[in-house]
Protein backbone atom coordinates (compact mmCIF):
# COMPACT_ATOMS: atom_id res chain seq x y z
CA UNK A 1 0.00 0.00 0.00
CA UNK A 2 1.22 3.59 -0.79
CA UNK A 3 2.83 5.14 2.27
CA UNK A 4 1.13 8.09 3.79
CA UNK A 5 -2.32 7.71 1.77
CA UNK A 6 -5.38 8.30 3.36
CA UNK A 7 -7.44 5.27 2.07
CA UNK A 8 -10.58 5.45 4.63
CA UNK A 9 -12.76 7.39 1.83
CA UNK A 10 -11.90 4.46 -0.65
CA UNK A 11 -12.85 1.73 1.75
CA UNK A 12 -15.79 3.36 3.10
CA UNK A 13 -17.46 3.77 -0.49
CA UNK A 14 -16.45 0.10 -1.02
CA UNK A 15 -18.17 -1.11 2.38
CA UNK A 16 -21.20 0.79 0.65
CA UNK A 17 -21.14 -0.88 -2.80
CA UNK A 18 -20.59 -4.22 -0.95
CA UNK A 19 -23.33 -4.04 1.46
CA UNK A 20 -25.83 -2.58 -1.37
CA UNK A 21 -25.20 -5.96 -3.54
CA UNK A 22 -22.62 -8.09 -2.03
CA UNK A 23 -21.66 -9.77 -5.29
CA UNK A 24 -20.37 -6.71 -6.88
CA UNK A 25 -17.08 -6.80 -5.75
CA UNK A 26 -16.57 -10.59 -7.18
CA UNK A 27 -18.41 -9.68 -10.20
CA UNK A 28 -16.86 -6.79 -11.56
CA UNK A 29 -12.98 -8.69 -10.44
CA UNK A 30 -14.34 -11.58 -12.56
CA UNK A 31 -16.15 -10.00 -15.52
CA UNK A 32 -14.91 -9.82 -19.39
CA UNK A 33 -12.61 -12.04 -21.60
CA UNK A 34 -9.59 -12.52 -23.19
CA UNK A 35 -10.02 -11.42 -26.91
CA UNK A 36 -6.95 -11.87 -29.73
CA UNK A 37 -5.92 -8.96 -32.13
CA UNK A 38 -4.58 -9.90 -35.60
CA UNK A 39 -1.18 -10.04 -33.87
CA UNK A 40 1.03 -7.62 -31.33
CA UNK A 41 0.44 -3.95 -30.76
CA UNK A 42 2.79 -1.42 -31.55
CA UNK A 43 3.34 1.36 -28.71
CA UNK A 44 2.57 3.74 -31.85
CA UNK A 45 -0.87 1.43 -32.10
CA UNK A 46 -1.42 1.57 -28.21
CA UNK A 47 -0.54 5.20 -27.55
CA UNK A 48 -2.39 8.47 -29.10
CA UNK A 49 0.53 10.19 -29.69
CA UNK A 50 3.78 9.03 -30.70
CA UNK A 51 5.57 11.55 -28.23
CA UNK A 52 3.47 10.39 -25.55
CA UNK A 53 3.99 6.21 -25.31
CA UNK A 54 1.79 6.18 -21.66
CA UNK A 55 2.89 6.58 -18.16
CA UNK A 56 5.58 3.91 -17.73
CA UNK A 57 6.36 2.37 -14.95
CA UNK A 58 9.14 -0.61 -15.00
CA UNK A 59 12.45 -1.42 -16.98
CA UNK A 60 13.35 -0.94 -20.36
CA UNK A 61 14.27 -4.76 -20.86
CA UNK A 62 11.37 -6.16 -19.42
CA UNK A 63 9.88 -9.33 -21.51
CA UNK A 64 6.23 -8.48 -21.25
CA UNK A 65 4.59 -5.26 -21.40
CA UNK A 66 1.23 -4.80 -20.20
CA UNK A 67 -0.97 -1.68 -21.15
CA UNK A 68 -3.60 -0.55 -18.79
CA UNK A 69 -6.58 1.60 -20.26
CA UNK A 70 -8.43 3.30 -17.23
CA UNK A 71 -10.69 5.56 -16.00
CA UNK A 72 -10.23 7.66 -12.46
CA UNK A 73 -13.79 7.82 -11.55
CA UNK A 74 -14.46 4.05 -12.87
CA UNK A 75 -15.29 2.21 -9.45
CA UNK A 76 -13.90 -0.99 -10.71
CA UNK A 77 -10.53 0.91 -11.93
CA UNK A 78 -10.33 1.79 -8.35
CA UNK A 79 -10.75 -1.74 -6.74
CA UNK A 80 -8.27 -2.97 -9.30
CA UNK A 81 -6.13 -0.37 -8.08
CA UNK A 82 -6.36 -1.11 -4.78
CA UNK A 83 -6.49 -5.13 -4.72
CA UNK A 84 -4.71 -6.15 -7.32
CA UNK A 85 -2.06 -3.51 -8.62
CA UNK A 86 0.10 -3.62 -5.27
CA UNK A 87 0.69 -6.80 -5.99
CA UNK A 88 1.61 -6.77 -9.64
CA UNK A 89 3.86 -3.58 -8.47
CA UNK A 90 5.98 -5.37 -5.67
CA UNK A 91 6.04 -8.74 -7.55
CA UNK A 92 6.03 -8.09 -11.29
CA UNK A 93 7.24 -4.62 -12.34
CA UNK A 94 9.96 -4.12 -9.78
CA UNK A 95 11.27 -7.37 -10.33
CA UNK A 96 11.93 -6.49 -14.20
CA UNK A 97 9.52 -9.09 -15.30
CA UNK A 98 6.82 -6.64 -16.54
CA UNK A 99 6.42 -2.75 -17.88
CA UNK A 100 3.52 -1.14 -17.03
CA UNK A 101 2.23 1.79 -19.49
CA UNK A 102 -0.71 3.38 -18.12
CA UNK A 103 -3.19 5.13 -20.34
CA UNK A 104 -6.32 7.20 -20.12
CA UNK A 105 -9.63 6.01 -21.07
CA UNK A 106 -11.99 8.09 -19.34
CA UNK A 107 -15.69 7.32 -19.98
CA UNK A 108 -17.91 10.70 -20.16
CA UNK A 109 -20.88 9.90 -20.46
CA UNK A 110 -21.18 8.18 -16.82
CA UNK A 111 -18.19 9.59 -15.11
CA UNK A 112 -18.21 13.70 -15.60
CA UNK A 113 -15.13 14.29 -13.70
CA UNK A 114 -13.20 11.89 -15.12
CA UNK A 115 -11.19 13.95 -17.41
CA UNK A 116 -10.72 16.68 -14.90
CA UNK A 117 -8.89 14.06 -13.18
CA UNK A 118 -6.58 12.58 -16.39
CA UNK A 119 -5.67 16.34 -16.64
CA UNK A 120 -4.68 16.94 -13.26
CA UNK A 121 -2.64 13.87 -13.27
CA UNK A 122 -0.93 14.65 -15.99
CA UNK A 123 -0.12 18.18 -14.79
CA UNK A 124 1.66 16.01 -11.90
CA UNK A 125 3.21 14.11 -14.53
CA UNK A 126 4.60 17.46 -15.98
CA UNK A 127 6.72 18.06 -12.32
CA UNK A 128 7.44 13.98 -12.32
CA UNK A 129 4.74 13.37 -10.10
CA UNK A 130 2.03 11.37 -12.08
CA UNK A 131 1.81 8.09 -9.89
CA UNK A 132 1.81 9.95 -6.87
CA UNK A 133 -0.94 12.00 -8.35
CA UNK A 134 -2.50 8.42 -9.80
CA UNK A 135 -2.37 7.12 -6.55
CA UNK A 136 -3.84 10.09 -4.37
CA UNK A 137 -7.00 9.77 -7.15
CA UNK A 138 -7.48 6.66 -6.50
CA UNK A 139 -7.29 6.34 -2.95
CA UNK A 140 -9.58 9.44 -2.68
CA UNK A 141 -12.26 8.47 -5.61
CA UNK A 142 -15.38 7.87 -3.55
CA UNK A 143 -14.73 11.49 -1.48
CA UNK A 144 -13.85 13.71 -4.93
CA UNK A 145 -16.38 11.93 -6.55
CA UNK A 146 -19.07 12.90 -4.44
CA UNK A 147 -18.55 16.14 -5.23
CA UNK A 148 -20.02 19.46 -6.96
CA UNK A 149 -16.48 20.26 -8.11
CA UNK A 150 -13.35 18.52 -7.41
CA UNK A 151 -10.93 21.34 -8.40
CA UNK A 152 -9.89 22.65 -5.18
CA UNK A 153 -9.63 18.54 -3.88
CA UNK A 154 -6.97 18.04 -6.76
CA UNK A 155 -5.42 20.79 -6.27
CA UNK A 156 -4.88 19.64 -2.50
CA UNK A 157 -3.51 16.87 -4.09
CA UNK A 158 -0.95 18.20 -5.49
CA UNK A 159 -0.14 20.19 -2.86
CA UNK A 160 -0.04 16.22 -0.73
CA UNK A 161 2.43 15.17 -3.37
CA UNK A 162 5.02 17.96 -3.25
CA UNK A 163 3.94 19.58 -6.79
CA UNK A 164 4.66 23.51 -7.24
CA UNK A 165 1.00 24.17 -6.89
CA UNK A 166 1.88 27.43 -8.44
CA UNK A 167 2.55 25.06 -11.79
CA UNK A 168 -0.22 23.17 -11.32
CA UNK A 169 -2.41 25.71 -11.39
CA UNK A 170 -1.33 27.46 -15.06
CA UNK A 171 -0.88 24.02 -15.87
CA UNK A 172 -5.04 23.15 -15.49
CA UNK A 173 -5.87 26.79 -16.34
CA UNK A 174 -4.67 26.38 -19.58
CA UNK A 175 -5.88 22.96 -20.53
CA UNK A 176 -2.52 22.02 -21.40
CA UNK A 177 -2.78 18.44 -21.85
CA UNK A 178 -6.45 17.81 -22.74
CA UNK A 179 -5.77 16.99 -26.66
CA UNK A 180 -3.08 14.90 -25.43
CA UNK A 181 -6.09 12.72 -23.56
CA UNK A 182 -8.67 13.19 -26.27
CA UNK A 183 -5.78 11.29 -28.48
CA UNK A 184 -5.63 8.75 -26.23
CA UNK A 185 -8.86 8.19 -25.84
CA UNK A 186 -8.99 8.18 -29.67
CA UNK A 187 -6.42 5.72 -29.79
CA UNK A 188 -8.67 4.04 -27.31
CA UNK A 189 -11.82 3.44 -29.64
CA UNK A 190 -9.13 2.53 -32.45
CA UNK A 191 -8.51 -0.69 -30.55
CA UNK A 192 -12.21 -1.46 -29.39
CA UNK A 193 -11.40 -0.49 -26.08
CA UNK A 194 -14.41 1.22 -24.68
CA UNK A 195 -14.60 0.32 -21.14
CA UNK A 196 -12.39 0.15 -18.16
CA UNK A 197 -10.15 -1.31 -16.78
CA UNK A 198 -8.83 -3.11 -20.16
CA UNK A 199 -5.38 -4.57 -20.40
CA UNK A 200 -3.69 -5.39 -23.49
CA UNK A 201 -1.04 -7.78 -23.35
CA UNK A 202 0.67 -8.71 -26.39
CA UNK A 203 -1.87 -9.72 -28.52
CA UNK A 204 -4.70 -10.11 -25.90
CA UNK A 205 -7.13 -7.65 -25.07
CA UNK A 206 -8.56 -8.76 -21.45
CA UNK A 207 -11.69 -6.72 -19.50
CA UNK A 208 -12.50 -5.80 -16.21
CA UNK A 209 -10.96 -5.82 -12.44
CA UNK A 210 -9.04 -9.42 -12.78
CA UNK A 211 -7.41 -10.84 -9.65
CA UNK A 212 -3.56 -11.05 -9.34
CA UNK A 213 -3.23 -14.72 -10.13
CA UNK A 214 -5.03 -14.03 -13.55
CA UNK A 215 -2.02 -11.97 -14.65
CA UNK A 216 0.33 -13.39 -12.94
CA UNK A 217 -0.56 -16.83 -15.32
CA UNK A 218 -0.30 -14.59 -18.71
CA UNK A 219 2.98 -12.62 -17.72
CA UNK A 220 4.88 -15.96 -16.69
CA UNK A 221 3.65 -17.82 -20.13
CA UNK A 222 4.93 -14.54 -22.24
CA UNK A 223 7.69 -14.35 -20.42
CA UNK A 224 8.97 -18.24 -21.13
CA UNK A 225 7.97 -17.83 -24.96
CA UNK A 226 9.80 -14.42 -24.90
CA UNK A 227 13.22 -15.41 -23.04
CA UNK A 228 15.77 -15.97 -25.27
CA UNK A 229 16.54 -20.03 -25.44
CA UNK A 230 20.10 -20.83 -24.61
């Protein structure tokens, strides 16, 4: 878990969704597929821009890349987030097995602040900050959710995670990175991908909040076919 985060909003609005239909939870970590494209994605295929590959996270030489389309207001973006990314973080990416790109997806018709938040974490992205600024959204989605206007709530964000608030304020002022998300987004539809979380590894394109184990099975199978044979 992320040092320092303030997680009782998140767990609270879980506790909520649980108690209002307990099978949600196991649902939503257990619903969608594994589809095939034609044959492995290019980052220029998976990416809207071709200056902007993603938020990366995770060597360079890694044998498996995995990209994550998401949505910061999407509930179940949030419980994979919180149940299942950890893991993959301490066990996958930091062990070189796996690079994580991160990319936005938001979905407006059900989700009105979602791009808000893309932009604000890409304004922490601009001072090297995204991930803590992924992180704090997150964490915090039921509270800033719940609200008439998250502004001022992101912009104590940045403030948590050490960002020249100064910055981030011309920064979301200006709108400076909200073509760079409508590409994405674009790039998004492109692929079919029109809900969230999705996850395209290699050539498969797999939906919804899946548990640990799921991709822990797919990484370690790419990785033996990718490893070099001696």
């Amino acid at each position: 878990m992320a040092q320092g985060m303030n997680l009782k909003p998140f767990y609270w609005g879980l506790g909520v969704v649980a108690l209002g239909g307990g099978a949600w939870i196991w649902t939503s970590m257990n619903r969608g597929g594994v589809e095939m494209y034609a044959e492995p994605l290019a980052v220029s295929e998976t990416s809207g821009a071709a200056s902007f590959p993603g938020y990366v996270k995770g060597s360079d030489a890694a044998l498996v890349e995995v990209n994550e389309y998401a949505d910061f207001q999407c509930p179940a973006c949030a419980l994979f987030w919180t149940l299942t990314f950890h893991d993959i973080e301490e066990r996958l990416i930091r062990t070189g097995q796996v690079r994580w790109r991160f990319h936005d997806r938001p979905i407006d018709g059900s989700h009105r602040f979602a791009r808000m938040a893309a932009h604000a974490a890409a304004c922490g992205d601009e001072q090297g900050a995204f991930w803590p600024m992924h992180d704090q959204l997150f964490a915090n989605q039921a509270a800033w959710s719940a609200e008439r206007n998250p502004e001022r709530t992101f912009r104590g964000y940045a403030r948590a995670v050490g960002l020249d608030v100064a910055r981030y304020d011309d920064c979301m002022q200006t709108g400076r990175f909200r073509a760079r998300i409508q590409a994405e987004v674009e790039a998004a539809d492109n692929l079919g991908i029109t809900s969230t979380p999705t996850f395209v590894i290699g050539r498969m394109r797999i939906s919804g909040a899946q548990p640990y184990d799921q991709f822990k099975r797919l990484i370690d199978s790419l990785s033996a076919k990718a490893a070099p044979s001696r």
